[in-house]
Protein backbone atom coordinates (compact mmCIF):
# COMPACT_ATOMS: atom_id res chain seq x y z
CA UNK A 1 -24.39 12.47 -3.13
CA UNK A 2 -20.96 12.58 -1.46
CA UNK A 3 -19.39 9.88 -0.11
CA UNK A 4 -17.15 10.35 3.06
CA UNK A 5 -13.71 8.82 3.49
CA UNK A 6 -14.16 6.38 6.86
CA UNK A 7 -11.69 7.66 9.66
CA UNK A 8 -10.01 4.29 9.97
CA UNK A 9 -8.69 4.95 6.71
CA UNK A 10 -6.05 7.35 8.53
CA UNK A 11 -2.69 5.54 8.66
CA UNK A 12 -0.36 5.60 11.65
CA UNK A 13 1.48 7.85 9.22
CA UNK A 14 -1.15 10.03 8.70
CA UNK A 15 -1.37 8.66 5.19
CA UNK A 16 -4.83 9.13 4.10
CA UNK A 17 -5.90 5.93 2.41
CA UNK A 18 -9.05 6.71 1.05
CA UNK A 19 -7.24 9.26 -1.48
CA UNK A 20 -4.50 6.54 -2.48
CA UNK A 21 -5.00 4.40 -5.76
CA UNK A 22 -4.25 1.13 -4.63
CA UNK A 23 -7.22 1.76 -2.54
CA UNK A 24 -9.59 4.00 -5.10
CA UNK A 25 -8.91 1.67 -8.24
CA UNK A 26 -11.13 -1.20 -8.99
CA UNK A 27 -8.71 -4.18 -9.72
CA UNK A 28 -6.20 -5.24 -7.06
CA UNK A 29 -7.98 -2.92 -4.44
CA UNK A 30 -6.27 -2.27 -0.97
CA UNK A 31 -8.24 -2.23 1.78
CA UNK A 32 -5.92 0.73 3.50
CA UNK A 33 -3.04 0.00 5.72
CA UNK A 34 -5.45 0.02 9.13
CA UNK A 35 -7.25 -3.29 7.62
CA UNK A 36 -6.16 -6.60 7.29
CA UNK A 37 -6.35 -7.98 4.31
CA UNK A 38 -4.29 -10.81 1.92
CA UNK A 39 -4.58 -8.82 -0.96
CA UNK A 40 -2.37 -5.23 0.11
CA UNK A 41 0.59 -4.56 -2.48
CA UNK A 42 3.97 -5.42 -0.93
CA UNK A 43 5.09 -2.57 0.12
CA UNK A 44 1.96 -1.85 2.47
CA UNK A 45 2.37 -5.51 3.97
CA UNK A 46 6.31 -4.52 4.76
CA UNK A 47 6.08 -0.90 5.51
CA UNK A 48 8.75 0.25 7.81
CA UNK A 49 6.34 3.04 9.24
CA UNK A 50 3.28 1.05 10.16
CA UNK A 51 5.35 -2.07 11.62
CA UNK A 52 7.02 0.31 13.70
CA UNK A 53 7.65 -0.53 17.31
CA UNK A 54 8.44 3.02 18.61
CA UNK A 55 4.89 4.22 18.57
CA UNK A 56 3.57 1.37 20.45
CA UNK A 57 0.25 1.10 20.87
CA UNK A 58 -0.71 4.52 19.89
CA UNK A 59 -2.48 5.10 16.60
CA UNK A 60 -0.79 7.61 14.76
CA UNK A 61 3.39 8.14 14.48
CA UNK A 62 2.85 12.01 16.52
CA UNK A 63 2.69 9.97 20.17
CA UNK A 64 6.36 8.56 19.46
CA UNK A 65 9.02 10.09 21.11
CA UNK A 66 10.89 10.33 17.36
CA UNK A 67 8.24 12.13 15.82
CA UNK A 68 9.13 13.16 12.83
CA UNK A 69 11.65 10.33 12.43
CA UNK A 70 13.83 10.26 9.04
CA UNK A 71 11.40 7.76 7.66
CA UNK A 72 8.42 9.84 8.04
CA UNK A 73 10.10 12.94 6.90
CA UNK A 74 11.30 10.99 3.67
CA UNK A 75 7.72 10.10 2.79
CA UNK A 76 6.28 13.45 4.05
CA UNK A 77 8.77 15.27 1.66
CA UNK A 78 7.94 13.37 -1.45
CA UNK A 79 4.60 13.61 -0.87
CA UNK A 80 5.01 17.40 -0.44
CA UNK A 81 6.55 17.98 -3.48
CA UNK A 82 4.83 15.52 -5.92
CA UNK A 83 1.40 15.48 -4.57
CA UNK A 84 0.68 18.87 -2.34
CA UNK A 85 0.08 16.88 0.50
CA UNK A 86 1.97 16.21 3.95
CA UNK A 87 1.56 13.69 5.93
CA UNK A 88 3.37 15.42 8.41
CA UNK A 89 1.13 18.12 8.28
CA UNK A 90 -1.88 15.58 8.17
CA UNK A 91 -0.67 14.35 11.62
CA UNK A 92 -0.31 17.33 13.63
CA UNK A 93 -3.66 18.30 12.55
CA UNK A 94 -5.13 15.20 14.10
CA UNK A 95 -3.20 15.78 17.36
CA UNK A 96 -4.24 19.56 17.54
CA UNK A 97 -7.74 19.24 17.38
CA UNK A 98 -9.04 15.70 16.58
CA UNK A 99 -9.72 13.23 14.19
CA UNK A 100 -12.89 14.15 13.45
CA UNK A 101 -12.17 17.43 12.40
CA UNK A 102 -9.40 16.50 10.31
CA UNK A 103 -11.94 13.57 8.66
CA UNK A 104 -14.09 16.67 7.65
CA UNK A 105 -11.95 18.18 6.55
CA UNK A 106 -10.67 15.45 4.50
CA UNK A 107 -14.17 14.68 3.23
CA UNK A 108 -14.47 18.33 1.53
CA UNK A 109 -10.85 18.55 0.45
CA UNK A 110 -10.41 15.88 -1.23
CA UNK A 111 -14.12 15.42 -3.29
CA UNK A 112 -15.13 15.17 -6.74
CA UNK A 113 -17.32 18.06 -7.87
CA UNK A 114 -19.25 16.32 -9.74
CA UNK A 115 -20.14 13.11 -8.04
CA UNK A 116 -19.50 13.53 -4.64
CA UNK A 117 -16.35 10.37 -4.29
CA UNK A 118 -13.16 11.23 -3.08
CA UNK A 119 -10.35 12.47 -5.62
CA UNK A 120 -7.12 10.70 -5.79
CA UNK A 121 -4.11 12.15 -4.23
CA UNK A 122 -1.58 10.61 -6.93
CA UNK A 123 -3.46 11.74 -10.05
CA UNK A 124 -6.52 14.06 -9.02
CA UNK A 125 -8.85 11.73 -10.72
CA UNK A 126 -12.23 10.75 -9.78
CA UNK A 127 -12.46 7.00 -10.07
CA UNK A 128 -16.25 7.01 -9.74
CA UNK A 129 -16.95 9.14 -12.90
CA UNK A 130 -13.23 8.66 -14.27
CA UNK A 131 -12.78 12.65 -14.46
CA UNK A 132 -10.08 14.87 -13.29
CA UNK A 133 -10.58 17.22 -10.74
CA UNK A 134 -7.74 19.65 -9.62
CA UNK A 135 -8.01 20.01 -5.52
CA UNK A 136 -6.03 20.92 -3.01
């Protein structure tokens, strides 16, 4: 039985949190950057992206008037070349159609075939049934 990835895990970044291991791990668990919570590492509490004030009340970094600032681009590019994912690319998806068809979308890229959970971005390992699973 799959189990979808909850669209308020989205960051402003585009940052999907329910693929991250601080959040898929079972000790020291982050509840995603959208949640407050006294137990997210550090960096999450600190992070120059989500604390921004240029986006403002929007939800997500493509209604800022800097979009893609140097930050984001920074992040986007490791994430491009170490993981095959972009938040970048995450974001413009969400503001070209809408978050619920990138959350599909999400929910069948990023799942375990055998047990239905969501895959880890950093390591492409199911944390549910502690196998690896190439995706992409």
């Amino acid at each position: 039985m799959q189990t979808d990835i909850p669209s308020v895990l989205i960051a402003p970044c585009g940052m999907n949190c329910g693929i991250c291991t601080v959040y898929l791990r079972y000790r020291n668990k982050c509840a995603g950057c959208n949640i407050e919570s006294p137990f997210k590492p550090r960096h999450c509490l600190v992070c120059s992206i989500k604390m921004c004030p240029e986006r403002g009340e929007s939800q997500f970094c493509y209604d800022c008037k800097k979009y893609p600032c140097a930050r984001l681009r920074q992040v986007d590019k490791r994430y491009r070349t170490k993981y095959s994912m972009s938040m970048v690319d995450n974001l413009n998806k969400i503001r070209d159609s809408d978050l619920g068809s990138f959350m599909k979308s999400e929910n069948s890229r990023w799942v375990c075939p055998v047990c239905g959970n969501p895959v880890c971005v950093h390591d492409k390992r199911c944390y549910n049934c502690d196998g690896s699973h190439v995706t992409g």
